[in-house]
Protein backbone atom coordinates (compact mmCIF):
# COMPACT_ATOMS: atom_id res chain seq x y z
CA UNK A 1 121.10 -181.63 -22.73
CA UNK A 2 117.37 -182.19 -21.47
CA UNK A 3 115.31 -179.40 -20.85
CA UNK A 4 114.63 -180.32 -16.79
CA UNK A 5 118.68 -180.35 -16.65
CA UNK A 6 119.08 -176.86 -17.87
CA UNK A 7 115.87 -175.62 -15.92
CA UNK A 8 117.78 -177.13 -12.70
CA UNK A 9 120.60 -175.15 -13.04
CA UNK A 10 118.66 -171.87 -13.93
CA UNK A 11 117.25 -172.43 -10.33
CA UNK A 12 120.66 -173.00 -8.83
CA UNK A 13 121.79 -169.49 -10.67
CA UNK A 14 118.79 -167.81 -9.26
CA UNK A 15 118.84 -169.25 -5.97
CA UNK A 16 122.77 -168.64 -5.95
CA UNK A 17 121.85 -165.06 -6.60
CA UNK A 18 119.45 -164.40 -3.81
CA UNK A 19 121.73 -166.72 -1.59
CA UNK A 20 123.97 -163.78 -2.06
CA UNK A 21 121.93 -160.95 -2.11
CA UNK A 22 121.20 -161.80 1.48
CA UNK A 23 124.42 -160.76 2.90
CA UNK A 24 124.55 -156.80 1.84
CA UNK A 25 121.47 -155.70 4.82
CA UNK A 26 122.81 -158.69 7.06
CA UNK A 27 126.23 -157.27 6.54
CA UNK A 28 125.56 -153.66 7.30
CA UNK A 29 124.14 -154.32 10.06
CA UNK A 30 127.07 -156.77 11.48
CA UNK A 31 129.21 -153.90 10.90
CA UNK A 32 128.65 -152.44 13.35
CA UNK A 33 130.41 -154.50 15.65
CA UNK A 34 132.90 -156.19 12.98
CA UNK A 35 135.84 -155.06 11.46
CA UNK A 36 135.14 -155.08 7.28
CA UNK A 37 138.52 -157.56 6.33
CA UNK A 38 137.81 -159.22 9.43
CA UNK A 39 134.00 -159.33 8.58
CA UNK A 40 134.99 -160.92 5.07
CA UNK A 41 137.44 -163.53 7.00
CA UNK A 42 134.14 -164.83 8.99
CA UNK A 43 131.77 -164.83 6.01
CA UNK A 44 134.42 -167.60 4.10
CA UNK A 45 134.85 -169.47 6.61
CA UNK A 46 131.81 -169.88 8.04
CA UNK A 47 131.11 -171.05 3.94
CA UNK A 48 133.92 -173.31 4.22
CA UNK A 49 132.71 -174.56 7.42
CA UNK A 50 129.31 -174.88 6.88
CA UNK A 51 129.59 -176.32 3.47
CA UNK A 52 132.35 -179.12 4.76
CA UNK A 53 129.86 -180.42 7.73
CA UNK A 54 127.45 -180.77 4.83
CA UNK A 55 129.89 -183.02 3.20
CA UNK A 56 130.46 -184.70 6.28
CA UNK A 57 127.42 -186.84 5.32
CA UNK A 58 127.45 -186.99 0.99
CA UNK A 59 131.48 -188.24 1.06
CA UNK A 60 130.84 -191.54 1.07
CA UNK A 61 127.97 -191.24 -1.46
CA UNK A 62 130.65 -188.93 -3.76
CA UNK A 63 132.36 -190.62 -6.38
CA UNK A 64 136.12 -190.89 -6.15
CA UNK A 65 136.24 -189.31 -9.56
CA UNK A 66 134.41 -186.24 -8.65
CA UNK A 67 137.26 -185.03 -6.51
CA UNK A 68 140.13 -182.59 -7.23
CA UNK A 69 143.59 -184.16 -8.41
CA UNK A 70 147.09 -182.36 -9.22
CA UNK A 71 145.36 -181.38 -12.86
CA UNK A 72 143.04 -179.49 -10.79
CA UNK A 73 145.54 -177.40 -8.60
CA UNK A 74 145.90 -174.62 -10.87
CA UNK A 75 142.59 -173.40 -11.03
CA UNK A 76 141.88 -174.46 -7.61
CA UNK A 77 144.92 -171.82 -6.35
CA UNK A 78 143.81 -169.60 -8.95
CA UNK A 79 140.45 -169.78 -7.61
CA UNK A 80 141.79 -169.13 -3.73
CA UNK A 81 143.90 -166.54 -4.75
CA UNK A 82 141.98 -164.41 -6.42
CA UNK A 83 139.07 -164.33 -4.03
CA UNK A 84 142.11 -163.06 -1.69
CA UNK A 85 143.21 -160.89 -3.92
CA UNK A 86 139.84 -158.85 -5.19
CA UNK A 87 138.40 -157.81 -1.65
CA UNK A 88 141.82 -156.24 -1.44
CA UNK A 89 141.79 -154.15 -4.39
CA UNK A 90 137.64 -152.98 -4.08
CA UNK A 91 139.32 -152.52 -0.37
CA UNK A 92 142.31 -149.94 -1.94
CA UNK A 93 139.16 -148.64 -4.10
CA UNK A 94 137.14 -147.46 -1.67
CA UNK A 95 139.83 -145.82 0.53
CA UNK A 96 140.78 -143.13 -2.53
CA UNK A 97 138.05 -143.20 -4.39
CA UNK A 98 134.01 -142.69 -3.42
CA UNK A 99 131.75 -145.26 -2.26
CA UNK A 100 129.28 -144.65 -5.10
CA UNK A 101 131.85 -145.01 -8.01
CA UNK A 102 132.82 -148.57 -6.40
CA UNK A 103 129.77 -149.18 -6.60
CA UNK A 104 129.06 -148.73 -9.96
CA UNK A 105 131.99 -150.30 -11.21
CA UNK A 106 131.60 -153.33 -9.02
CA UNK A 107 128.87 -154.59 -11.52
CA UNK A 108 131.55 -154.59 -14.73
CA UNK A 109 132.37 -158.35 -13.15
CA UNK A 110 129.51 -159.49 -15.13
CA UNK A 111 131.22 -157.92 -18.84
CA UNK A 112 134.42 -159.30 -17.41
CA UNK A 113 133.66 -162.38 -16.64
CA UNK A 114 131.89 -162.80 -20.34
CA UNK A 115 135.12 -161.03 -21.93
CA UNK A 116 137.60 -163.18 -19.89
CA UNK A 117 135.00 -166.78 -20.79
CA UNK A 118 135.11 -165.78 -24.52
CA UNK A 119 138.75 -164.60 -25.49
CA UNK A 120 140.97 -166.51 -22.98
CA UNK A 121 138.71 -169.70 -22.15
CA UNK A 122 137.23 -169.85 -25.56
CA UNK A 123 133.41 -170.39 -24.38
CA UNK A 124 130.78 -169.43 -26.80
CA UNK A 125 128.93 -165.75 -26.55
CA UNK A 126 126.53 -165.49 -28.65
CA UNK A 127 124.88 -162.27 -30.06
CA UNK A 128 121.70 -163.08 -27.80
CA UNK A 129 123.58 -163.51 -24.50
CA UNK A 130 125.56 -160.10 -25.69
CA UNK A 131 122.36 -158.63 -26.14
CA UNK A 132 121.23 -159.65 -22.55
CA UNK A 133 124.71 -158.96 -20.76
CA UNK A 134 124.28 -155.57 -22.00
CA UNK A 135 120.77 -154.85 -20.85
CA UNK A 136 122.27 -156.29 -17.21
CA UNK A 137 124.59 -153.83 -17.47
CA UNK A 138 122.51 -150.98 -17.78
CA UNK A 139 120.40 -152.21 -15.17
CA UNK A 140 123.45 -152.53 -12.63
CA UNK A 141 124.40 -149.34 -13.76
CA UNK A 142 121.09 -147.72 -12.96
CA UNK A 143 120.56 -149.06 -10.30
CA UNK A 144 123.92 -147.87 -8.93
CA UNK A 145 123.63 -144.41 -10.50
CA UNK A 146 124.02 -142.22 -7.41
CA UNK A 147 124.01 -138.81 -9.67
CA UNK A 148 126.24 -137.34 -12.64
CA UNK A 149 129.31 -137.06 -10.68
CA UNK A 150 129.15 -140.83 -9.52
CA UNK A 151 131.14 -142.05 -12.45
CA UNK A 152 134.41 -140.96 -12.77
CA UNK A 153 138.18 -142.24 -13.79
CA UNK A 154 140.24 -142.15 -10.81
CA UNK A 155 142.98 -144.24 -9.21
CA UNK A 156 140.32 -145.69 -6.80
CA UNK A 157 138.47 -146.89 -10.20
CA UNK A 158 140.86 -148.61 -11.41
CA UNK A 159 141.42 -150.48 -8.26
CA UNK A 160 137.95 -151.79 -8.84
CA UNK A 161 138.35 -152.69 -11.91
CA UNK A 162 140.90 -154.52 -11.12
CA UNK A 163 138.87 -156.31 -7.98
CA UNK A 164 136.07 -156.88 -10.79
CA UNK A 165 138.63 -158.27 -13.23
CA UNK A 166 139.93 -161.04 -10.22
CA UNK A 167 136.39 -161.97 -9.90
CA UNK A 168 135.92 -162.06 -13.70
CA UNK A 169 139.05 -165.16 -13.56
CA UNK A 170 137.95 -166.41 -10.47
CA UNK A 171 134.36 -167.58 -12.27
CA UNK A 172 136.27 -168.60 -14.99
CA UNK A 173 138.68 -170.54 -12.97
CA UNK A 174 135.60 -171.87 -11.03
CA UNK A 175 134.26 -172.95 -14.29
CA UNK A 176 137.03 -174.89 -15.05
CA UNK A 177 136.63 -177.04 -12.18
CA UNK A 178 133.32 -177.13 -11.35
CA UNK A 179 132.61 -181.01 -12.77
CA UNK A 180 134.56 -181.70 -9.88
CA UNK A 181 133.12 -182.33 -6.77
CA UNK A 182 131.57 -179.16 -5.69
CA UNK A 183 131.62 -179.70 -1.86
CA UNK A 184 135.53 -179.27 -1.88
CA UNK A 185 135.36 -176.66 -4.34
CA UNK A 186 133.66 -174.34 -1.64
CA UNK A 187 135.01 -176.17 1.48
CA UNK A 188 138.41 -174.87 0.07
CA UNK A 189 137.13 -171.48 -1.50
CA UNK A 190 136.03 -170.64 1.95
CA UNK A 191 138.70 -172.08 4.34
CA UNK A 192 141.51 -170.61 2.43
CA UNK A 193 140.06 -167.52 1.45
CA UNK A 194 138.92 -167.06 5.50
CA UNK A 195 142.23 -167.66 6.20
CA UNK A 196 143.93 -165.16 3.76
CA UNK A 197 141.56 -162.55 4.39
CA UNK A 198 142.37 -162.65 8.03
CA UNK A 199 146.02 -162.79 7.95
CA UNK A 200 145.49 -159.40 6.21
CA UNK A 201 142.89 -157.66 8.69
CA UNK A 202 145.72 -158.72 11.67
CA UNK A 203 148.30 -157.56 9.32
CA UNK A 204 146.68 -153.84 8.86
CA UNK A 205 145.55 -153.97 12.58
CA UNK A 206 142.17 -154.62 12.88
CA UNK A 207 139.93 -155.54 16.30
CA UNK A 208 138.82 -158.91 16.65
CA UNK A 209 135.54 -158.89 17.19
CA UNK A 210 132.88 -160.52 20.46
CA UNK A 211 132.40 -164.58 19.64
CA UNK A 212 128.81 -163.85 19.79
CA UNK A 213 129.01 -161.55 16.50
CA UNK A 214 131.67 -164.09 14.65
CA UNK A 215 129.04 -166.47 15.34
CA UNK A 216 126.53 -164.46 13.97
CA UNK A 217 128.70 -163.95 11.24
CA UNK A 218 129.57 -167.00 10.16
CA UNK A 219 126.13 -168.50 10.03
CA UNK A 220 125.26 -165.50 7.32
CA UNK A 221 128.51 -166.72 5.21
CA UNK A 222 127.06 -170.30 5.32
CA UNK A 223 124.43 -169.22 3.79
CA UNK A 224 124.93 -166.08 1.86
CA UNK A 225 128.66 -167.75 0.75
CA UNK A 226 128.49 -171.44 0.84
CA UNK A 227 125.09 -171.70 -0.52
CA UNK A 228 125.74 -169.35 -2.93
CA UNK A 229 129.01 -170.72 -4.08
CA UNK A 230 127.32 -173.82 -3.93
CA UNK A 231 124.32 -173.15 -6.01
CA UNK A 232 126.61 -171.35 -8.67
CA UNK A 233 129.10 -174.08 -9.45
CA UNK A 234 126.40 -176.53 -9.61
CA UNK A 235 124.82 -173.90 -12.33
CA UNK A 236 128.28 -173.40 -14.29
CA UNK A 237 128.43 -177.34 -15.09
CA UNK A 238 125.68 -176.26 -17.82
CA UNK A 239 125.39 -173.09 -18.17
CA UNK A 240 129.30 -171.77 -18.49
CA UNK A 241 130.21 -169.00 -16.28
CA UNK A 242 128.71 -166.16 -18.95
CA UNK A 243 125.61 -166.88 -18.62
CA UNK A 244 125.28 -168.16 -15.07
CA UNK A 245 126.82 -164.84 -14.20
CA UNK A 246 124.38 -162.81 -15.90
CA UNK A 247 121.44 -164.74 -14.03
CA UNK A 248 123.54 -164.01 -11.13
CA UNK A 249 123.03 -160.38 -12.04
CA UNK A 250 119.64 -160.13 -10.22
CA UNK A 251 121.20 -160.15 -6.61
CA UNK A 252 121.29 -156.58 -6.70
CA UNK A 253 117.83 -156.14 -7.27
CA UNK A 254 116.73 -158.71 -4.36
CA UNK A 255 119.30 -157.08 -2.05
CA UNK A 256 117.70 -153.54 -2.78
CA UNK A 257 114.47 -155.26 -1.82
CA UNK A 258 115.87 -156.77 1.19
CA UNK A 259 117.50 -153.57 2.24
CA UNK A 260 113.89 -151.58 2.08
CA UNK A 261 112.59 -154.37 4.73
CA UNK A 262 115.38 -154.98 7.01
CA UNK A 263 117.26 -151.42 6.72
CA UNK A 264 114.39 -149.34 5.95
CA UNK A 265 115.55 -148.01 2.54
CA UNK A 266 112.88 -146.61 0.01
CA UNK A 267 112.39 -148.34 -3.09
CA UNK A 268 113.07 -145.18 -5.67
CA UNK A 269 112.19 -144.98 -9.52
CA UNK A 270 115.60 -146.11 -10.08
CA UNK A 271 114.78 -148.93 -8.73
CA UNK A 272 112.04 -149.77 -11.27
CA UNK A 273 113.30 -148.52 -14.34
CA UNK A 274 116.26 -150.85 -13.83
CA UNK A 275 113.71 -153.38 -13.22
CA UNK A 276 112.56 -153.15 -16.63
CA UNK A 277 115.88 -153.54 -18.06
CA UNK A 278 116.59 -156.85 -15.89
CA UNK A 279 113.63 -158.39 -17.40
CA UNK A 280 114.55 -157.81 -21.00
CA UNK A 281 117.80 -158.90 -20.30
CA UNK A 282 116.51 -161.79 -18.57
CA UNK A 283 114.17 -162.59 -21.29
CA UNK A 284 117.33 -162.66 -23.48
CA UNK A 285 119.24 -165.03 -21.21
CA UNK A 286 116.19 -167.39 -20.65
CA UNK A 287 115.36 -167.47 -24.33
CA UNK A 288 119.13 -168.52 -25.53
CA UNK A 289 119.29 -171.11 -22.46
CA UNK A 290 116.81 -172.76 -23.77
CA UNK A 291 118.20 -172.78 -27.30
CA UNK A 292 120.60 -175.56 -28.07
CA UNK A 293 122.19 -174.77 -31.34
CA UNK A 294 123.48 -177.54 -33.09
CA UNK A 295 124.65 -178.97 -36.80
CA UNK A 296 123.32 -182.43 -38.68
CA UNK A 297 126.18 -184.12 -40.42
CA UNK A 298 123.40 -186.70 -42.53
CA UNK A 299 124.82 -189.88 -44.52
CA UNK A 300 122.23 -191.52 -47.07
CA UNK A 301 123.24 -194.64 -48.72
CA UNK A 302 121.11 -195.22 -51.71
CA UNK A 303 120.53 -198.81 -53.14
CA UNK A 304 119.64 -199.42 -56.84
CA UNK A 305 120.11 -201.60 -59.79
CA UNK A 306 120.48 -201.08 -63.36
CA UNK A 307 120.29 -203.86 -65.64
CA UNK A 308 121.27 -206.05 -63.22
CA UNK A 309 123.97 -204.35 -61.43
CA UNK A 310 123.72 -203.42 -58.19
CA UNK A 311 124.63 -199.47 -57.66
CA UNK A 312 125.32 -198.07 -54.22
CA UNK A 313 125.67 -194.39 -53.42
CA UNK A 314 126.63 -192.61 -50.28
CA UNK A 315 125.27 -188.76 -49.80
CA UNK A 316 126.64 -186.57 -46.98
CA UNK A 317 124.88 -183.02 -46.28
CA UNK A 318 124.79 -180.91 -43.30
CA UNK A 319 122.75 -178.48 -41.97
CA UNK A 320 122.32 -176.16 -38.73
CA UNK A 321 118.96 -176.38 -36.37
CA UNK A 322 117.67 -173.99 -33.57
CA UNK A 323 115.87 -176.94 -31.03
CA UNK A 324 113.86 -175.81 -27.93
CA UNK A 325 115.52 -178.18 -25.88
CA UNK A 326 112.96 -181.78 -25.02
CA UNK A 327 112.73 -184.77 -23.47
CA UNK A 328 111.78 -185.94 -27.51
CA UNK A 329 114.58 -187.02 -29.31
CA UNK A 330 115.46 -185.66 -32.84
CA UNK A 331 114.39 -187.98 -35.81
CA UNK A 332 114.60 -187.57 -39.53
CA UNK A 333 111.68 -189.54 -40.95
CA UNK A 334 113.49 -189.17 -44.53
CA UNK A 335 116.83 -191.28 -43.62
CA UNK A 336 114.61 -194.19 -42.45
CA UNK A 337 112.80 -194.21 -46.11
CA UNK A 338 115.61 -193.74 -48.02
CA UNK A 339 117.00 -196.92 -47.08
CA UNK A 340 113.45 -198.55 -47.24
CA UNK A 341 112.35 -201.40 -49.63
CA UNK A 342 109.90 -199.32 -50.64
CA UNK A 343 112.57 -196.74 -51.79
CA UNK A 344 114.63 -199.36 -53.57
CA UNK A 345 111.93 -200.69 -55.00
CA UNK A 346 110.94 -197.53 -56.59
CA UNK A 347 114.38 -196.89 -58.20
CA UNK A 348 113.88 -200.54 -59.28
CA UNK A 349 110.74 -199.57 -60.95
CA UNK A 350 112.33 -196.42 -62.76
């Protein structure tokens, strides 16, 4: 893959991420007036709305083979589901357990999305993007860290850790689509996932809110959903979903700077000593993105003669390369003089 390609989609993970990170002090203030199920019901579809007008005027450019057939329709209802499904659990979460602890927890989507990529969708991890995913962590962690009692097994954390698990399948399930057309990917995500989300706030009784805050609302999920969804998927196609989610892993650090200007939250020491560990991390995921990793099967045919007879030998070796991915393509100089005149010759001669 070309280095500008993979560059691209390290801006669409970054860009995904503060897409997203956006929405927490937008949010908080929104709910003020809006219900929180009925709040996440507005945010989807205002992605799924947002993102289909958009699509509105690239359909006819799209090619027919981009969109999503009957193959597709598992992950695609995986996808919907799930993104129904997790808001409920971190939902369940927070009503027995403390807000701190789901907050702390919430960030095990990035391990679980890595876990659930490597042992049930069989993409490659490799010891550098371990190395990075765990440096994430810690940061996440830290910067959740609310004091010694924040962390603690209860039945609300294993709600979210269940609600981090669905979003650990849903990226996965994205993943498995996402060479598909990503407008319908996200037109669907959202409209469905709207749609579920508030069946359930009328189901548990929740007040509808003023059309001037829905509004309001839905223009933030454009943005902080549809873009974001957007900008991921496009990232996934070459990245994979573990290591576009741990670029996605700097959200909370731009939403903790967003929150100091628009809420008027301090910036503590936390803050910056998970900094530190985000950058290492970073480093990590930077460094083996630009890596491509890759083995040389080489066949020589060698032409000589011996008292007349013409011998010809065929030599197959392979071995592995580390490439810092170029526009350059990869030559071997040798293979070209093997097969030279000038190396015939020379056997010739001997």
């Amino acid at each position: 893959m070309r280095k500008h390609t993979k560059t691209l989609a390290v801006i669409f993970a970054l860009l995904a991420a503060v897409f997203y990170a956006i929405n927490t002090p937008f949010s908080k203030l929104l709910l003020n007036n809006i219900e929180p199920t009925f709040m996440a019901s507005f945010l989807y579809l205002g992605a799924g709305i947002g993102v289909g007008i958009m699509y509105l005027f690239y359909i006819r450019k799209e090619d027919k083979s981009e969109r999503l057939t009957k193959s597709d329709l598992p992950y695609a209802l995986g996808m919907i589901v799930l993104d129904i499904v997790a808001p409920i659990f971190l939902m369940l979460g927070i009503s027995v357990g403390s807000a701190s602890n789901a907050s702390l927890l919430g960030n095990f989507e990035i391990v679980a999305t890595t876990l659930i990529a490597l042992f049930i969708f069989n993409e490659k991890v490799t010891l550098r993007l371990w190395i990075a995913i765990g440096f994430i962590t810690v940061s996440s962690i830290v910067l959740s860290f609310e004091g010694a009692d924040s962390f603690h097994l209860s039945l609300g954390s294993v709600f979210v850790i269940l609600a981090t698990c669905c979003w650990g399948f849903e990226n996965n399930c994205t993943r498995k689509i996402s060479e598909k057309s990503t407008y319908e990917i996200v037109v669907l995500k959202g409209l469905f996932s709207g749609a579920g989300s508030f069946i359930v706030a009328i189901i548990i009784g929740e007040k509808i809110a003023s059309l001037q805050y829905i509004l309001y609302a839905m223009i933030l999920g454009f943005v902080a959903y549809g873009l974001s969804i957007f900008m991921y998927i496009r990232a996934q196609r070459d990245l994979g979903a573990a290591k576009t989610s741990a670029y996605y892993a700097v959200a909370p650090f731009v939403g903790t700077f967003l929150a100091f200007i628009i809420n008027g939250e301090k910036l503590t020491a936390i803050f910056f000593i998970g900094l530190i560990f985000m950058l290492i991390g970073s480093f990590f995921v930077v460094y083996e993105t630009m890596l491509k990793h890759h083995c040389h099967l080489h066949t020589h045919t060698i032409v000589h003669t011996h008292d007349e007879i013409t011998h010809t030998h065929v030599i197959t070796h392979e071995h592995w390369h580390d490439h810092f991915l170029s526009e350059e393509k990869h030559e071997h100089k040798h293979d070209d003089y093997i097969n030279s005149e000038e190396h015939r010759l020379a056997h010739v001669k001997g």
